[in-house]
PDB file of N, CA and C in Angstrom:
ATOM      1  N   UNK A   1      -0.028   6.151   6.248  1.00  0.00           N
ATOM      2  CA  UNK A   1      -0.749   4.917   6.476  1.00  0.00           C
ATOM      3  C   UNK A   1      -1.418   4.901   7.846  1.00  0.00           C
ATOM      4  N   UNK A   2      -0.695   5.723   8.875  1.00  0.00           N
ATOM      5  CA  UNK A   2      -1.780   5.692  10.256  1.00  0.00           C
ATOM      6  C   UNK A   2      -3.084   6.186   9.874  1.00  0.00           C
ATOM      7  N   UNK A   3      -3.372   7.085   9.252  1.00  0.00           N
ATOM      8  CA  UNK A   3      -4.513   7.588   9.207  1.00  0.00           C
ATOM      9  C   UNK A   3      -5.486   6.986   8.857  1.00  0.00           C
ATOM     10  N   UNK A   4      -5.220   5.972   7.945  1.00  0.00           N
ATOM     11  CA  UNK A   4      -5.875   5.008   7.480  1.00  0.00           C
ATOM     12  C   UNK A   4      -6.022   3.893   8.307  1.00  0.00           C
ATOM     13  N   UNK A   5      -5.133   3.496   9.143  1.00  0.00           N
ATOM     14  CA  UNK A   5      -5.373   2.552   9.978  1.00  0.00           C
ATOM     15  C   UNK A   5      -6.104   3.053  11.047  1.00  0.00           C
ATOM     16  N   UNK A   6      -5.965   4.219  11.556  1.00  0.00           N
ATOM     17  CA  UNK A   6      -6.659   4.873  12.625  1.00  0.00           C
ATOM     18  C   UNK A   6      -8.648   4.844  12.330  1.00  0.00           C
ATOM     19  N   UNK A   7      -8.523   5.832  11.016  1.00  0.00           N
ATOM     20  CA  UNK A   7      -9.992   5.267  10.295  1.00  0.00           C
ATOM     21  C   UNK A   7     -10.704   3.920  10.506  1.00  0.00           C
ATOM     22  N   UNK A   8      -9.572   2.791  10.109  1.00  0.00           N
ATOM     23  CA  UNK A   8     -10.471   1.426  10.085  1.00  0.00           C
ATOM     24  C   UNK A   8     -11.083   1.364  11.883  1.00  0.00           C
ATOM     25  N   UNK A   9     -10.072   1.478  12.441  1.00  0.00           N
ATOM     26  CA  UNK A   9      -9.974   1.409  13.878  1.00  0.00           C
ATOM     27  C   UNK A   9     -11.490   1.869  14.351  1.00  0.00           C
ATOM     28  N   UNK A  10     -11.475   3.659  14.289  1.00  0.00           N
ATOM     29  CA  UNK A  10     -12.867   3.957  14.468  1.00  0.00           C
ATOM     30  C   UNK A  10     -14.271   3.318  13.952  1.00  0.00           C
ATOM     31  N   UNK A  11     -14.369   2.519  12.742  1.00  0.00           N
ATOM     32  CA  UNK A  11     -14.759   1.872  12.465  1.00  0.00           C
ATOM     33  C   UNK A  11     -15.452   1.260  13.169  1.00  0.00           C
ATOM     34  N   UNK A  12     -14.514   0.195  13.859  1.00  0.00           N
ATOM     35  CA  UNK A  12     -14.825  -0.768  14.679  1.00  0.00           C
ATOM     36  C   UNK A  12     -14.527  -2.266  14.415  1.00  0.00           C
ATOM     37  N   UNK A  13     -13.484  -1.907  12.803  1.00  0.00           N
ATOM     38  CA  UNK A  13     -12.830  -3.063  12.559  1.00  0.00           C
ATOM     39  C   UNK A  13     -11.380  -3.274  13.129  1.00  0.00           C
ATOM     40  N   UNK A  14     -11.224  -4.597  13.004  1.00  0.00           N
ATOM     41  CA  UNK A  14      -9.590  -5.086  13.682  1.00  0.00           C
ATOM     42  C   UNK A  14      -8.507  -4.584  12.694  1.00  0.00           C
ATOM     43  N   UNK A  15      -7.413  -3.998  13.535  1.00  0.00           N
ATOM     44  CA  UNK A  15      -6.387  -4.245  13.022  1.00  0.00           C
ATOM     45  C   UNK A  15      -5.182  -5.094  13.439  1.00  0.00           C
ATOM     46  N   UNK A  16      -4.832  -5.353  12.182  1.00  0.00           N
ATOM     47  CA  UNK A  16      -2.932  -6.667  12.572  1.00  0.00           C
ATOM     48  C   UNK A  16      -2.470  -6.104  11.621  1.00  0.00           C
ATOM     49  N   UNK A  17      -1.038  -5.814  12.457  1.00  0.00           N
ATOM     50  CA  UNK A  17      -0.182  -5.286  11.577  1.00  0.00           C
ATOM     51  C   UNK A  17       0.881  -6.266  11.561  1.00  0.00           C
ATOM     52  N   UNK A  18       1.481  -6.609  10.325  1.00  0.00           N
ATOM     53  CA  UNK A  18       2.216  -7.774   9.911  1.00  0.00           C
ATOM     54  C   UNK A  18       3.749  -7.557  10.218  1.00  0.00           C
ATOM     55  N   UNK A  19       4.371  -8.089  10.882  1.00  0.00           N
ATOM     56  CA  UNK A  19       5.849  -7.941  11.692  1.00  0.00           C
ATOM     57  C   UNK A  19       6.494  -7.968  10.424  1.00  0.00           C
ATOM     58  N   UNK A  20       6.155  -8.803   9.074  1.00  0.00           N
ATOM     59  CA  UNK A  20       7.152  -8.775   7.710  1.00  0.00           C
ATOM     60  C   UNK A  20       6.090  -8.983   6.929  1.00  0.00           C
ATOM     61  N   UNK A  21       6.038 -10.253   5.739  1.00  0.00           N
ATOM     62  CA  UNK A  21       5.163 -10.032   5.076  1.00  0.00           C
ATOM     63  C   UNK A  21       3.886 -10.279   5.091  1.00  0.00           C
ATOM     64  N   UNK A  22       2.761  -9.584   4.725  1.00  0.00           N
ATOM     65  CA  UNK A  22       1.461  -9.165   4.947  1.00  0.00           C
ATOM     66  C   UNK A  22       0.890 -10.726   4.539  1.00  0.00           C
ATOM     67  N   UNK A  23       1.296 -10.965   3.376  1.00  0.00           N
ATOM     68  CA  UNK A  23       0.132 -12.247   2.842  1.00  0.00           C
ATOM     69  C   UNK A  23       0.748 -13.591   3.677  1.00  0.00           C
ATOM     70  N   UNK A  24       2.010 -13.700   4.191  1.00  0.00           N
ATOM     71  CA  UNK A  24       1.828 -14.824   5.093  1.00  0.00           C
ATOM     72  C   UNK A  24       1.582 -14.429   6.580  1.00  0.00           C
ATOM     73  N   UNK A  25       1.400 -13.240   7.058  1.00  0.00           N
ATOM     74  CA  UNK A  25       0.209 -12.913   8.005  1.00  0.00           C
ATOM     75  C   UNK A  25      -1.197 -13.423   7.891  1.00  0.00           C
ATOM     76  N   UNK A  26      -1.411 -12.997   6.814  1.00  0.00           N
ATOM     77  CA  UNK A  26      -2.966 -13.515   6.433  1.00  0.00           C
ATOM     78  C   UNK A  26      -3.215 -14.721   6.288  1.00  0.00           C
ATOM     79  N   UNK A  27      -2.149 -15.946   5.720  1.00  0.00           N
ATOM     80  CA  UNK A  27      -2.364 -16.935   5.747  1.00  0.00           C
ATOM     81  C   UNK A  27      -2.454 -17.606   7.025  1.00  0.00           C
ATOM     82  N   UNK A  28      -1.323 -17.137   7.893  1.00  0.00           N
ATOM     83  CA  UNK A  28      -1.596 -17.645   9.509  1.00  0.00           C
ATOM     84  C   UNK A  28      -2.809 -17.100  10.059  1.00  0.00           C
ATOM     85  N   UNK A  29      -3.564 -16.310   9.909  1.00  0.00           N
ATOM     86  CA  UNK A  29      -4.768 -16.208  10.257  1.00  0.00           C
ATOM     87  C   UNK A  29      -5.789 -16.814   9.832  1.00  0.00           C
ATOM     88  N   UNK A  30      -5.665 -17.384   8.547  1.00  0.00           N
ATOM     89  CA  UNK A  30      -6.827 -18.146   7.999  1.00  0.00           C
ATOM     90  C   UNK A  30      -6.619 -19.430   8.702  1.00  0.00           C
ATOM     91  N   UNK A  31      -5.167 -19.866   8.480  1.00  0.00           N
ATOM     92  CA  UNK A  31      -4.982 -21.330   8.966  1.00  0.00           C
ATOM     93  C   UNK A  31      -5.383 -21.335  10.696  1.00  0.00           C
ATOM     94  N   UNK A  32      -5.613 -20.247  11.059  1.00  0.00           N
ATOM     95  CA  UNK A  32      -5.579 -20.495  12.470  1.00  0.00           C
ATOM     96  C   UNK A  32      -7.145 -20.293  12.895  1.00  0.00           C
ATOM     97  N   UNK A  33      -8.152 -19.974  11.994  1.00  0.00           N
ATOM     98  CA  UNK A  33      -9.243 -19.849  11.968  1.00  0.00           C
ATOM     99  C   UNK A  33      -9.812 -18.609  12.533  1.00  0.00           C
ATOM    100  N   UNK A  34      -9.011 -17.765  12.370  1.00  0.00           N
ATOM    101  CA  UNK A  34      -9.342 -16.333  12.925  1.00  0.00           C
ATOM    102  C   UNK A  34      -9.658 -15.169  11.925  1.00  0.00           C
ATOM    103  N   UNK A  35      -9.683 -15.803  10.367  1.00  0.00           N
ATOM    104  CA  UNK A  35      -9.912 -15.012   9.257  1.00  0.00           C
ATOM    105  C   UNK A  35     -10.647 -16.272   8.220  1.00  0.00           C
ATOM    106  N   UNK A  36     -11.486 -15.346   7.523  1.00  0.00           N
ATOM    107  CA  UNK A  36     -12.118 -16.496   6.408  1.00  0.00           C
ATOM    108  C   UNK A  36     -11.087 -16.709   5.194  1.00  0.00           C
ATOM    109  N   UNK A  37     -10.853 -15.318   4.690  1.00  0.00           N
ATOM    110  CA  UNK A  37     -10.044 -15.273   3.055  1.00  0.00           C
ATOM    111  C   UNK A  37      -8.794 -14.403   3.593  1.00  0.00           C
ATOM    112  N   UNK A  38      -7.615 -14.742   2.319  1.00  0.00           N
ATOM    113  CA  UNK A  38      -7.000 -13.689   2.141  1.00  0.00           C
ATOM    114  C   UNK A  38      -7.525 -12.622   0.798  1.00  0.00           C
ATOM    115  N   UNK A  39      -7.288 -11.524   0.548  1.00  0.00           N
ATOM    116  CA  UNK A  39      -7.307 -10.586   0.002  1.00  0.00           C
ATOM    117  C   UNK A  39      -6.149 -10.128  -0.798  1.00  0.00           C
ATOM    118  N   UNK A  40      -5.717 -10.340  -1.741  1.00  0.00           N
ATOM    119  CA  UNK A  40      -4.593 -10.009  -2.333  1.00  0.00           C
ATOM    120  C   UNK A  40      -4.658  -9.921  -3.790  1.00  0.00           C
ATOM    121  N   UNK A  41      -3.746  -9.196  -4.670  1.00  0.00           N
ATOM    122  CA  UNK A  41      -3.838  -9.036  -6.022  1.00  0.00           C
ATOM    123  C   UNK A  41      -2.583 -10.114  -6.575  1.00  0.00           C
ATOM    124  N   UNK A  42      -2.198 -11.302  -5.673  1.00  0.00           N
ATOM    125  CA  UNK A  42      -1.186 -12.058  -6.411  1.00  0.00           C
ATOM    126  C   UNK A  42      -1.381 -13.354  -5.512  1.00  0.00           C
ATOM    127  N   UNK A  43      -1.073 -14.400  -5.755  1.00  0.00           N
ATOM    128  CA  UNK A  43      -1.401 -15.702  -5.395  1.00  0.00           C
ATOM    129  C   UNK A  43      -0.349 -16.784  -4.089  1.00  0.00           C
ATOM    130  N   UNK A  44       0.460 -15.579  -3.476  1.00  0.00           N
ATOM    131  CA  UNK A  44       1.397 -15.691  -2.598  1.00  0.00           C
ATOM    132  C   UNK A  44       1.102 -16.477  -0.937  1.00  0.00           C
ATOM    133  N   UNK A  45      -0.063 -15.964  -1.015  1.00  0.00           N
ATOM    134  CA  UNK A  45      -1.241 -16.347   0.238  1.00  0.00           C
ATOM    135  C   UNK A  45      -1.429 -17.900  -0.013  1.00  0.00           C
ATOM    136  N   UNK A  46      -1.594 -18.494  -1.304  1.00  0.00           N
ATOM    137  CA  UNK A  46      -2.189 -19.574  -1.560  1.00  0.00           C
ATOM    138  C   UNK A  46      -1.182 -20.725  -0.861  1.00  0.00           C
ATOM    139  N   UNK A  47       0.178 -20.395  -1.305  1.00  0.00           N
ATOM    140  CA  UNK A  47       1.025 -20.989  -1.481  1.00  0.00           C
ATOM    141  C   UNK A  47       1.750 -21.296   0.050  1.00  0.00           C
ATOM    142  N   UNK A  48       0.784 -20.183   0.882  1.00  0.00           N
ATOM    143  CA  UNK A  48       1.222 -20.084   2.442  1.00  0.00           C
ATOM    144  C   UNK A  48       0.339 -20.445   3.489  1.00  0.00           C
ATOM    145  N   UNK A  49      -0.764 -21.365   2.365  1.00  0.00           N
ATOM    146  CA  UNK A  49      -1.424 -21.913   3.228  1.00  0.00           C
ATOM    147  C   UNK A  49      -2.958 -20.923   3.570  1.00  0.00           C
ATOM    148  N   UNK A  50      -3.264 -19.922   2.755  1.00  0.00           N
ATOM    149  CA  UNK A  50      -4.698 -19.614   2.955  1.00  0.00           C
ATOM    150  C   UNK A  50      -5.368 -21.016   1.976  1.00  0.00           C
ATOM    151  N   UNK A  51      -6.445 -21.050   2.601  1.00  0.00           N
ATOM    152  CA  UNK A  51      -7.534 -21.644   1.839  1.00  0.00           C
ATOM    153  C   UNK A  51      -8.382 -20.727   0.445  1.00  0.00           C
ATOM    154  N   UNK A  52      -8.644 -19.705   1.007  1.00  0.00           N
ATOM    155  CA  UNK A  52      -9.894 -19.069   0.454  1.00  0.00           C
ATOM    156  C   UNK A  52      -8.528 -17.570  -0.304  1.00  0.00           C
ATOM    157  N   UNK A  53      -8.538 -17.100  -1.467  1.00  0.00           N
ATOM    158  CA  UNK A  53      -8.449 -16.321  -2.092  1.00  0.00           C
ATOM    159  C   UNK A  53      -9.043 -14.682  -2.481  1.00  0.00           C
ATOM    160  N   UNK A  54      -8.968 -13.814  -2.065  1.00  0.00           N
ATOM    161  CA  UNK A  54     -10.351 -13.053  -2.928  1.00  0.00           C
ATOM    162  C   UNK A  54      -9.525 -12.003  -3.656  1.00  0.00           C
ATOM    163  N   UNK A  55      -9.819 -11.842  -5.099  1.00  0.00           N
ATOM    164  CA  UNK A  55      -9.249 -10.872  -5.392  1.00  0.00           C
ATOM    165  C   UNK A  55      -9.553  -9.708  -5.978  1.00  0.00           C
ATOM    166  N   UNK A  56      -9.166  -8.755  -6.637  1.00  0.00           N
ATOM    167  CA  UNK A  56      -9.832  -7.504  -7.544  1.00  0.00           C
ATOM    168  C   UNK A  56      -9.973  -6.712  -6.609  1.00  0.00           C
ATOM    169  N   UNK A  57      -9.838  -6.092  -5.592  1.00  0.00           N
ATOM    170  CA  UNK A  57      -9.762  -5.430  -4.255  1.00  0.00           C
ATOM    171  C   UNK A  57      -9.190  -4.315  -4.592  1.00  0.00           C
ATOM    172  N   UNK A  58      -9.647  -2.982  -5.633  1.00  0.00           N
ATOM    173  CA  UNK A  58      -9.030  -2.337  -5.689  1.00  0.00           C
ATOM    174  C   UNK A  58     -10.114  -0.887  -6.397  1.00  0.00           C
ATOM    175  N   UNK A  59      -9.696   0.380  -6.885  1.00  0.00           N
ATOM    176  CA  UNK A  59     -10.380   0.991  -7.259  1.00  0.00           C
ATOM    177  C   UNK A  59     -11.107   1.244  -8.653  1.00  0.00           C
ATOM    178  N   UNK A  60     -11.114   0.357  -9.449  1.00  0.00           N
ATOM    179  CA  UNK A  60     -11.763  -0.492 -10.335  1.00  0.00           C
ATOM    180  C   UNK A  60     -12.989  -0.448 -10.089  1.00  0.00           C
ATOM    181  N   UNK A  61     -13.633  -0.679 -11.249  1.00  0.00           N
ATOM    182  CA  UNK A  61     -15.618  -0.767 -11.040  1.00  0.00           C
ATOM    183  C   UNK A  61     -15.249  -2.350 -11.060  1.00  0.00           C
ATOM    184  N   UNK A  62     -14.461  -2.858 -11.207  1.00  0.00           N
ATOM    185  CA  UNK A  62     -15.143  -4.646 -11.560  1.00  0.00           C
ATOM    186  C   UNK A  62     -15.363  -5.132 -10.150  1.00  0.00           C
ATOM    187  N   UNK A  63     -16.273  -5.992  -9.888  1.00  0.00           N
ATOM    188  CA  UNK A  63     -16.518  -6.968  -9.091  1.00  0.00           C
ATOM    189  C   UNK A  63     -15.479  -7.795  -8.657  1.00  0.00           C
ATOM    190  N   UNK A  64     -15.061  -7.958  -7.323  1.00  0.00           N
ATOM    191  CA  UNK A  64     -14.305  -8.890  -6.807  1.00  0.00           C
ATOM    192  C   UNK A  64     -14.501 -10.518  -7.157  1.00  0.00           C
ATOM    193  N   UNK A  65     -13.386 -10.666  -7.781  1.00  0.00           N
ATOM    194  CA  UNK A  65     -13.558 -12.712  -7.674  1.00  0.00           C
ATOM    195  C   UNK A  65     -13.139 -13.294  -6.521  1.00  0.00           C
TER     196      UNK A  65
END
């Protein structure tokens, strides 16, 4: 998984790495206005207080909802 995080890094995108679980990371970031959506394939985020949802995020041809 570093390598992959290292990648985004070069990028020039942010990384946060979540002390426990990832989707109520993400929700404290939305609620805190430092992220628009969460990103997730299950509805755990919702329930933790993201606003915004996005899902299908995966290697699939379908279009993200």
């Amino acid at each position: 998984m570093s390598d992959a995080k290292r990648l985004i890094e070069l990028m020039g995108v942010p990384v946060v790495s979540a002390p426990s679980e990832g989707e109520a990371q993400c929700a404290a970031l939305v609620k805190q206005g430092l992220a628009y959506a969460t990103a997730s394939e299950d509805m755990d985020s919702l329930t933790l207080g993201s606003t915004i949802l996005l899902r299908d995020f995966n290697s699939k041809k379908t279009p993200p909802m």
